[in-house]
N, C-alpha and C. Protein backbone atom coordinates (compact mmCIF):
# COMPACT_ATOMS: atom_id res chain seq x y z
N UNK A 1 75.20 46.79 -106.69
CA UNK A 1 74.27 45.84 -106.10
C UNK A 1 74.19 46.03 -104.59
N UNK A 2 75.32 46.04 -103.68
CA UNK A 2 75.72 46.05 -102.50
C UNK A 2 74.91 47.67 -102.44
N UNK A 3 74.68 48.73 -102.60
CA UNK A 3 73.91 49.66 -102.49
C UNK A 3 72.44 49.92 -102.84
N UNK A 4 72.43 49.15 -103.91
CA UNK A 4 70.44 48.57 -103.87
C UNK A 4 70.06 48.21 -102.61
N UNK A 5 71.12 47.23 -102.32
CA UNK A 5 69.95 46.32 -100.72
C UNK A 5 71.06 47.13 -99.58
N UNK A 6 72.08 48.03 -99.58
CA UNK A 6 71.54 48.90 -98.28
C UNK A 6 70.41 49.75 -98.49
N UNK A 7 70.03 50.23 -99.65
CA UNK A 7 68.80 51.23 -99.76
C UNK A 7 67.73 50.70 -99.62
N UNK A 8 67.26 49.10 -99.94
CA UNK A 8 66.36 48.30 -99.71
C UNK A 8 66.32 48.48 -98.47
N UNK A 9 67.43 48.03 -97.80
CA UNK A 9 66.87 47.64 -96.26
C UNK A 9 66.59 48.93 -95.37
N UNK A 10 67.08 50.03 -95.48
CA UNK A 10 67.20 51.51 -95.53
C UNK A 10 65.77 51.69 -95.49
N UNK A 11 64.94 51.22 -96.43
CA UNK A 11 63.44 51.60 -96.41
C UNK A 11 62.36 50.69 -95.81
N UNK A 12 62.98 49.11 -95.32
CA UNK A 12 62.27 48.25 -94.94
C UNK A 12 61.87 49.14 -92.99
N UNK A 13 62.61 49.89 -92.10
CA UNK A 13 62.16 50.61 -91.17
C UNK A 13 61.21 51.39 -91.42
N UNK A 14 60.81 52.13 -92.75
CA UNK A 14 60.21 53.54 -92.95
C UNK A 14 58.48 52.70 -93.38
N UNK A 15 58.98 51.30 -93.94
CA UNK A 15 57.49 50.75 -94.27
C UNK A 15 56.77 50.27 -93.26
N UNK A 16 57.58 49.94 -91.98
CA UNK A 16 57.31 49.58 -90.64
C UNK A 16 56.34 50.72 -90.30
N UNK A 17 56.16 51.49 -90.46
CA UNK A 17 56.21 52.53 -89.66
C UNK A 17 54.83 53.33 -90.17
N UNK A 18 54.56 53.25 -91.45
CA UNK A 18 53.07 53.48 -92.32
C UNK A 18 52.41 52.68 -91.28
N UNK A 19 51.84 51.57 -91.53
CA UNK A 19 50.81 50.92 -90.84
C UNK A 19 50.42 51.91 -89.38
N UNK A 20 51.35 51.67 -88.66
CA UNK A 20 51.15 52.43 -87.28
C UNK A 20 50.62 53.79 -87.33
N UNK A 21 51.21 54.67 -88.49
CA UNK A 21 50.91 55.64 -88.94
C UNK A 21 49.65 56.11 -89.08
N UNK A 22 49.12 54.93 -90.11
CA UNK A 22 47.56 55.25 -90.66
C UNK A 22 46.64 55.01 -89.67
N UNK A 23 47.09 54.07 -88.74
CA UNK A 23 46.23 53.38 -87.46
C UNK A 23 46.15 54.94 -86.67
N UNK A 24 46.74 56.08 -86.57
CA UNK A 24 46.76 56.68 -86.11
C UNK A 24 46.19 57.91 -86.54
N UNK A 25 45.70 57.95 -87.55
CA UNK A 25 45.05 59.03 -88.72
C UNK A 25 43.41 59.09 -88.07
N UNK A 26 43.30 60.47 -87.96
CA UNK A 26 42.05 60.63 -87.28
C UNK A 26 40.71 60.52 -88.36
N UNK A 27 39.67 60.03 -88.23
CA UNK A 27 39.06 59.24 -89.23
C UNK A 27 38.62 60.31 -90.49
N UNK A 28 38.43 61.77 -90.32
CA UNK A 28 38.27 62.55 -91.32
C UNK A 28 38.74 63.50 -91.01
N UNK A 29 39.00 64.81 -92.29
CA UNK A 29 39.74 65.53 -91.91
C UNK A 29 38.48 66.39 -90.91
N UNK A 30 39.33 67.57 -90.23
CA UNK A 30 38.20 68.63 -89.38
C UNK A 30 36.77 68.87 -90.58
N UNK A 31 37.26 69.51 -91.07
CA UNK A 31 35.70 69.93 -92.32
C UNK A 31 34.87 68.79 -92.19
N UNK A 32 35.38 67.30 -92.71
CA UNK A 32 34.22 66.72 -93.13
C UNK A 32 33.69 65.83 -92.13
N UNK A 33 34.75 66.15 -90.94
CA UNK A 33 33.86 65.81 -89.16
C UNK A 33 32.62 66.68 -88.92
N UNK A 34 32.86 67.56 -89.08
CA UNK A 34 32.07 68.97 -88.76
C UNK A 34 31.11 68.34 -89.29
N UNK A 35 30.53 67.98 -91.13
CA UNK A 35 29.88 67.69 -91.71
C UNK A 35 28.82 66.49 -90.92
N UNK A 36 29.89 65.07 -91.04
CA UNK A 36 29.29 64.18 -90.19
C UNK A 36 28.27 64.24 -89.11
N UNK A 37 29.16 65.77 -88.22
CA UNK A 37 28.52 65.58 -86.75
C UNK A 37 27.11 66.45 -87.47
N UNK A 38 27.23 67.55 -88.04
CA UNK A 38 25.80 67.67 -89.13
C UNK A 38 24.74 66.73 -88.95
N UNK A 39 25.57 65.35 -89.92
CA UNK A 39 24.21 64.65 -90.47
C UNK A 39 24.13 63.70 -89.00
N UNK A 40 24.44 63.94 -87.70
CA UNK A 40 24.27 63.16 -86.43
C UNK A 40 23.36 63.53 -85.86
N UNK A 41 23.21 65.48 -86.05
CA UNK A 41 22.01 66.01 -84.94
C UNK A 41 20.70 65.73 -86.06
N UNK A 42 20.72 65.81 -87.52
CA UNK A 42 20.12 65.52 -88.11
C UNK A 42 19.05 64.43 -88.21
N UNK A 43 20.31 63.21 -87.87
CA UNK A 43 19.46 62.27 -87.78
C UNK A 43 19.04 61.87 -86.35
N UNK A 44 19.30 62.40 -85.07
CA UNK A 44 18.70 62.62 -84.04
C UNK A 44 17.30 63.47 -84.14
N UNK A 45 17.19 64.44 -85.23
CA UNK A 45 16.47 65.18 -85.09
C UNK A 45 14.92 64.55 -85.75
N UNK A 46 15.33 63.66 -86.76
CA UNK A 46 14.61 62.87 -87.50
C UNK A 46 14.05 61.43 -86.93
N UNK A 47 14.89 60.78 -86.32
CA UNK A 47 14.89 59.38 -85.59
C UNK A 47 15.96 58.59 -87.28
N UNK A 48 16.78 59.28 -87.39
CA UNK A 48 17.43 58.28 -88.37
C UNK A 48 17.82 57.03 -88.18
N UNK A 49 17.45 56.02 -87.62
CA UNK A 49 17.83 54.50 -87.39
C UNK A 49 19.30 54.06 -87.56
N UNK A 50 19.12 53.76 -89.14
CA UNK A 50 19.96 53.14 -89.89
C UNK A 50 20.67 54.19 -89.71
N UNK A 51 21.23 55.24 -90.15
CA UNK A 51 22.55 56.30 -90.18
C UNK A 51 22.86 56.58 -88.80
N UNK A 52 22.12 56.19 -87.72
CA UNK A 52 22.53 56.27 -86.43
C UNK A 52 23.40 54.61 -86.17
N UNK A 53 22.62 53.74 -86.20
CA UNK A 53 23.14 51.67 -86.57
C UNK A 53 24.70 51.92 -87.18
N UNK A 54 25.05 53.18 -88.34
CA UNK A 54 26.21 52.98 -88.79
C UNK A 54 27.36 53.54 -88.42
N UNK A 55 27.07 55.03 -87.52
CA UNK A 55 28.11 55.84 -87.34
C UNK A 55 28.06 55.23 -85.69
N UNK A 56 27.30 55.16 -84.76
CA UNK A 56 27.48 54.56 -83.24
C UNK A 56 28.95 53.91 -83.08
N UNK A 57 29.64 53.90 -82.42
CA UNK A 57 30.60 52.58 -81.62
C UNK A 57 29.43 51.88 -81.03
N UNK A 58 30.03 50.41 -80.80
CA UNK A 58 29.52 49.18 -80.17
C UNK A 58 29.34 49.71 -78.47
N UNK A 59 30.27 50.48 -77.74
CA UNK A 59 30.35 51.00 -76.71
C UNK A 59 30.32 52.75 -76.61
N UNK A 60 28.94 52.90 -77.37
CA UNK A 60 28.56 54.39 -76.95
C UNK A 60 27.88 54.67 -76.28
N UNK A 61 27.99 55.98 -75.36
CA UNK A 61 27.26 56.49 -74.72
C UNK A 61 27.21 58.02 -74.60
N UNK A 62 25.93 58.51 -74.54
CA UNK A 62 25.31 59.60 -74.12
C UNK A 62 25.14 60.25 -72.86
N UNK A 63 26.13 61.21 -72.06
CA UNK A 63 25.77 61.32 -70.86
C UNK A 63 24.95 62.88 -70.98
N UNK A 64 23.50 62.97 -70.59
CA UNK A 64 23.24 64.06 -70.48
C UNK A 64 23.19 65.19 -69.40
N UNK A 65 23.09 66.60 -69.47
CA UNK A 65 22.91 67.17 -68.25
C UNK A 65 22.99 66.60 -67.00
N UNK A 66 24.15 66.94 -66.17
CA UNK A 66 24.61 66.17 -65.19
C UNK A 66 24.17 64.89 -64.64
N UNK A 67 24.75 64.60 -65.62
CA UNK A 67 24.69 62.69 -65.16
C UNK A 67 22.85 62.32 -64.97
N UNK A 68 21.91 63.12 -65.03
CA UNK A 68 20.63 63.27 -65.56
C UNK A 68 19.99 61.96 -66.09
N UNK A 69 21.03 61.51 -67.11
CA UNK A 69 20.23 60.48 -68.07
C UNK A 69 21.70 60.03 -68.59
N UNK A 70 21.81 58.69 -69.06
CA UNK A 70 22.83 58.05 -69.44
C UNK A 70 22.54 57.01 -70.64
N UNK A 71 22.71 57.20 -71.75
CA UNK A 71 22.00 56.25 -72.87
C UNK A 71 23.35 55.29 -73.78
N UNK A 72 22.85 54.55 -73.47
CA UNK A 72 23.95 53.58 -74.62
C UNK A 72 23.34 53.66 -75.74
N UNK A 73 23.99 52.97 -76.62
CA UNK A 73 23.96 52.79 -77.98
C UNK A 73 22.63 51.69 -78.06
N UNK A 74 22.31 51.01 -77.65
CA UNK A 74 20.88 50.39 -77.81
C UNK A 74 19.79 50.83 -77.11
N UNK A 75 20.26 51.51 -76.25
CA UNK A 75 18.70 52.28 -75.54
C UNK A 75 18.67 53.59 -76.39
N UNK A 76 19.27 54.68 -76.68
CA UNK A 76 19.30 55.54 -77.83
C UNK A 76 18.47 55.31 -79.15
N UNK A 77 18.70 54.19 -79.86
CA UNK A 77 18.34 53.57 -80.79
C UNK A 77 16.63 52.91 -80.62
N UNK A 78 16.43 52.19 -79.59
CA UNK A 78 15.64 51.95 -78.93
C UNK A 78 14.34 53.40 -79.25
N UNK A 79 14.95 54.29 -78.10
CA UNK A 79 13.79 55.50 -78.06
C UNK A 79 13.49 55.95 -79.19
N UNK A 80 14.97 55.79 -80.58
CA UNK A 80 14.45 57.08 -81.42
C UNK A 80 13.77 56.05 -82.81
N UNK A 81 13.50 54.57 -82.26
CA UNK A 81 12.51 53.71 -83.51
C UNK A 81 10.86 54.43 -83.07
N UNK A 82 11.03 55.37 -82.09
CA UNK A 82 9.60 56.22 -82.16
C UNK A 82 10.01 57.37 -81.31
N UNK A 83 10.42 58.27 -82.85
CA UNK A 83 11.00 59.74 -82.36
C UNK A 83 10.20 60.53 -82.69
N UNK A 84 10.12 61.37 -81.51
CA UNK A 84 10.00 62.91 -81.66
C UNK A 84 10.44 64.18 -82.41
N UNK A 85 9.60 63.93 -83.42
CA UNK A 85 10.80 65.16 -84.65
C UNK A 85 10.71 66.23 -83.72
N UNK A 86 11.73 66.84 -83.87
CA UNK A 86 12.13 68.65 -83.20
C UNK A 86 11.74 69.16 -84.69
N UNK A 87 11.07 70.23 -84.37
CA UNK A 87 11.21 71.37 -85.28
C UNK A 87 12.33 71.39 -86.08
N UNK A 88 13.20 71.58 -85.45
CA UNK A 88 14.79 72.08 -85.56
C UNK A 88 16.38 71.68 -84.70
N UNK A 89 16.95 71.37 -85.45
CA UNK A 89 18.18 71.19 -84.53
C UNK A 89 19.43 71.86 -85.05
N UNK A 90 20.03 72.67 -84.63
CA UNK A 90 20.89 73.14 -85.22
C UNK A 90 22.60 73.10 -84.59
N UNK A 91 23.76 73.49 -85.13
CA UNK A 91 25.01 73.42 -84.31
C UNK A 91 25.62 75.21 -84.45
N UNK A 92 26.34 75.78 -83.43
CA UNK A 92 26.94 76.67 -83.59
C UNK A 92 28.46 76.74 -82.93
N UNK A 93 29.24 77.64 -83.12
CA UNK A 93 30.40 77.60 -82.57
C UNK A 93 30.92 76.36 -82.30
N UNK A 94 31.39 75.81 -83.24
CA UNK A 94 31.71 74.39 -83.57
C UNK A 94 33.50 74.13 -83.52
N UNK A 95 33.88 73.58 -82.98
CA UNK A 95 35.59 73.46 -83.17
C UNK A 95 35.80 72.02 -82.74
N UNK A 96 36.60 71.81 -83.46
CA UNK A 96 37.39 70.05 -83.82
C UNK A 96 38.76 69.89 -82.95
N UNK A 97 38.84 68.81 -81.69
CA UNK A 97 39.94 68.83 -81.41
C UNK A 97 40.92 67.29 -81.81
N UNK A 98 42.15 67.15 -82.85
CA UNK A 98 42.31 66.00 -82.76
C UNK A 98 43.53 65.56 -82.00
N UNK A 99 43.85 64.00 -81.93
CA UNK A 99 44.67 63.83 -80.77
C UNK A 99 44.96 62.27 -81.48
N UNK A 100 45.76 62.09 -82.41
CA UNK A 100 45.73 60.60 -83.00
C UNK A 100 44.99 60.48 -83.75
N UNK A 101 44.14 59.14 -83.44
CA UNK A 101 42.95 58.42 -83.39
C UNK A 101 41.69 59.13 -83.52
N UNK A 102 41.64 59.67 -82.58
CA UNK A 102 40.35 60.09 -81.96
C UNK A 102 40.26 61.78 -82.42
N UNK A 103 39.04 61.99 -82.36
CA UNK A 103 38.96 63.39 -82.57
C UNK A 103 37.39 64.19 -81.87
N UNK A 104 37.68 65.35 -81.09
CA UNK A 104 36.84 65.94 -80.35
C UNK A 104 35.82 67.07 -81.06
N UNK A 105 34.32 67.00 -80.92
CA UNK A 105 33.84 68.08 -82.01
C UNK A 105 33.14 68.50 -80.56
N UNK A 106 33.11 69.53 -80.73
CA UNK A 106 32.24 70.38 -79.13
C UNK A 106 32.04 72.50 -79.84
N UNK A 107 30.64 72.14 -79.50
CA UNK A 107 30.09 73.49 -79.76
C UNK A 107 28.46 73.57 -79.04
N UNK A 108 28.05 74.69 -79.37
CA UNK A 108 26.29 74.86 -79.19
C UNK A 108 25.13 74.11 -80.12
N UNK A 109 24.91 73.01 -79.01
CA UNK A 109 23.60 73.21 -79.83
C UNK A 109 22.33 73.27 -79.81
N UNK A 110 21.44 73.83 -80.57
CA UNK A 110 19.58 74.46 -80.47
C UNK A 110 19.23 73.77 -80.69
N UNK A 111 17.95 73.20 -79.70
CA UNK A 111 16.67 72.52 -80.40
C UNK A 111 15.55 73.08 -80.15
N UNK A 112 14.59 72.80 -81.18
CA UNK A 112 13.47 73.42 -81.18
C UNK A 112 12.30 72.05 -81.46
N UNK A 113 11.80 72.03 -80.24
CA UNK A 113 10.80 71.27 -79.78
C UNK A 113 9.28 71.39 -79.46
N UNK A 114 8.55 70.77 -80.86
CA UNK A 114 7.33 71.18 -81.01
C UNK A 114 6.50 70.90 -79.30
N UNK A 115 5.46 72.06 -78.97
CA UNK A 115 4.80 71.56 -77.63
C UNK A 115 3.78 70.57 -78.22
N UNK A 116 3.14 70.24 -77.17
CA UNK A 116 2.41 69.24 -77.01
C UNK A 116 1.24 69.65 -78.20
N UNK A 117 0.54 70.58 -77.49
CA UNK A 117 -0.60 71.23 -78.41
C UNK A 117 -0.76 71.40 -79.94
N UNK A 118 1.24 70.82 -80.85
CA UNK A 118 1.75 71.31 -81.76
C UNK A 118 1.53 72.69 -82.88
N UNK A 119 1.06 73.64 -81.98
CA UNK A 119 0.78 75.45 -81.97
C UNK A 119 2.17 75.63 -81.83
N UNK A 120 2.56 75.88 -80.53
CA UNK A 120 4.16 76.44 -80.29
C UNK A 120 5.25 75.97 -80.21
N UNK A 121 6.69 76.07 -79.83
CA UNK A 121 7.43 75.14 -79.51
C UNK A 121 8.26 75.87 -78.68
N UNK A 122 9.21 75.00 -77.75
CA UNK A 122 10.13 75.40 -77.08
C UNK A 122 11.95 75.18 -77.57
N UNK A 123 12.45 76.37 -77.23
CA UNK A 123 13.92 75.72 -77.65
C UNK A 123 14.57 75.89 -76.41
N UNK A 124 15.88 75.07 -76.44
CA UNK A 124 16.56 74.08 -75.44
C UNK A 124 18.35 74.92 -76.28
N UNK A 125 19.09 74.97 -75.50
CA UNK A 125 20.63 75.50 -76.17
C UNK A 125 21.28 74.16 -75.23
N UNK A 126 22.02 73.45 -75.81
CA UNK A 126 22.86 72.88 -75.16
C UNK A 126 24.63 72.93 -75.63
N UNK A 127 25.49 72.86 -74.17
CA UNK A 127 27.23 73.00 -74.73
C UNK A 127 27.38 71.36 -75.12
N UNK A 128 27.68 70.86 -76.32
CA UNK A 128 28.12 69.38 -76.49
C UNK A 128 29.75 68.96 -76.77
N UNK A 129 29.86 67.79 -76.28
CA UNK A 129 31.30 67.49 -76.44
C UNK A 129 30.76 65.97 -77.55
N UNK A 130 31.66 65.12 -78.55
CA UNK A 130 31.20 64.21 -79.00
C UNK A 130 32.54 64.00 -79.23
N UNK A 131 33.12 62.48 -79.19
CA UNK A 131 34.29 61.98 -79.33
C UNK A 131 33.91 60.56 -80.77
N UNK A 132 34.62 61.70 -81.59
CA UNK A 132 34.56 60.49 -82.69
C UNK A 132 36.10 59.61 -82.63
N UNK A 133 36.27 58.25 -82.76
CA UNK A 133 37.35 57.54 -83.15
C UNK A 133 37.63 56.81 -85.08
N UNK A 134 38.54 56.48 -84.88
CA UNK A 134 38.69 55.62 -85.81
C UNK A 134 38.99 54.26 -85.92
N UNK A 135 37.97 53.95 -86.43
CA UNK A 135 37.91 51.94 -86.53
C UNK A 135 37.73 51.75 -87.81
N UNK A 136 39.04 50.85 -87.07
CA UNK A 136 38.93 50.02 -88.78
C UNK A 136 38.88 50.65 -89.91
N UNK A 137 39.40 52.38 -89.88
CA UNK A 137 39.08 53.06 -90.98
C UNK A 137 37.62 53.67 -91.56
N UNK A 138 37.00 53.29 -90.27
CA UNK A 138 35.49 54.45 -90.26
C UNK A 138 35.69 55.20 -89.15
N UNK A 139 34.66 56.33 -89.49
CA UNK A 139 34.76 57.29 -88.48
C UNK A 139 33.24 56.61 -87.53
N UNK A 140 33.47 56.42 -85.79
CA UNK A 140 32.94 55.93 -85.42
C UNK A 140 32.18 56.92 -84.39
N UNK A 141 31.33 57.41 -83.60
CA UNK A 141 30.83 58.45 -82.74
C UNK A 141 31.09 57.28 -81.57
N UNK A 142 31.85 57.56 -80.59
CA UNK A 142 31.91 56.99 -79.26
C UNK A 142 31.54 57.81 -78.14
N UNK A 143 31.38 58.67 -78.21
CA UNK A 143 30.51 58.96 -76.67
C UNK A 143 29.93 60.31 -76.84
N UNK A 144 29.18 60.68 -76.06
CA UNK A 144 28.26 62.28 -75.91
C UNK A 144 28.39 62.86 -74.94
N UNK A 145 28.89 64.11 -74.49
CA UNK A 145 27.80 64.66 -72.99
C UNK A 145 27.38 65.96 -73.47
N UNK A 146 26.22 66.41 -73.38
CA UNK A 146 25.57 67.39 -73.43
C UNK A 146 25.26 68.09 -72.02
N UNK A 147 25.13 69.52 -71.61
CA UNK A 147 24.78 69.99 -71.05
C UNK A 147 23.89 71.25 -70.96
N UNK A 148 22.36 70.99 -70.68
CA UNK A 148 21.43 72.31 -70.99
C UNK A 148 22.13 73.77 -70.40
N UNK A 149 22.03 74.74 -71.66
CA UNK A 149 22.87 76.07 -70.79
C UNK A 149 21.10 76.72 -70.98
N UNK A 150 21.18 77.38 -69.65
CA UNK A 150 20.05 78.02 -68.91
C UNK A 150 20.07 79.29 -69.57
């Protein structure tokens, strides 16, 4: 008996210690971040509303090309309830950095932006950094900076 409840109590530290644990689990693994940040330029590329309303933090922001333009999470949302489809948006050279919580996706990415005349279009390469967290056990997009590479 006297060795049940040292082994009981033996494990009452190790259950301490889950919670903090999971609080610390970065919200998906690398692959199905990668995926996510996918369906993000996607639905930037589209004006996705609602799938933008769900993945945002309450305190996101967009910093573009040197400090250029600065968009929160309701002015973002705002512009793209009357978006500009791109042709195309695509991601390349893509790598996941995690750190806890939080996790870093930063690579290239193309857009292809119908002109005015909608005959031709122009494309745009930008280097992006995007910091996803974890809340509450969703994966949340908390901030952007993009920078146009020339």
């Amino acid at each position: 008996m006297k060795n049940k409840l040292l082994s009981l109590l033996g494990a009452v530290p190790m259950l301490a210690i889950l919670p903090a644990t999971a609080a610390a689990a970065p919200c998906l693994p690398s692959e199905a971040l990668v995926k996510l940040d996918t369906q993000y330029e996607e639905a930037l590329r589209v004006g996705d509303v609602p799938f933008l309303q769900s993945l945002l933090a309450d305190d996101y922001v967009w910093v573009h090309t040197l400090g250029t333009q600065i968009e929160t999470r309701s002015v973002l949302l705002a512009r793209l309830a009357k978006p500009v489809v791109y042709k195309a948006r695509s991601t390349s050279d893509v790598h996941v950095h995690v750190q806890d919580n939080t996790a870093v996706v930063r690579g290239i990415s193309t857009t292809e932006q119908w002109n005015q005349d909608g005959a031709g279009f122009r494309t745009n390469r930008y280097q992006f950094m995007r910091t996803y967290v974890n809340v509450a056990g969703q994966c949340k997009l908390l901030s952007v900076q993009t920078m146009n590479l020339k």
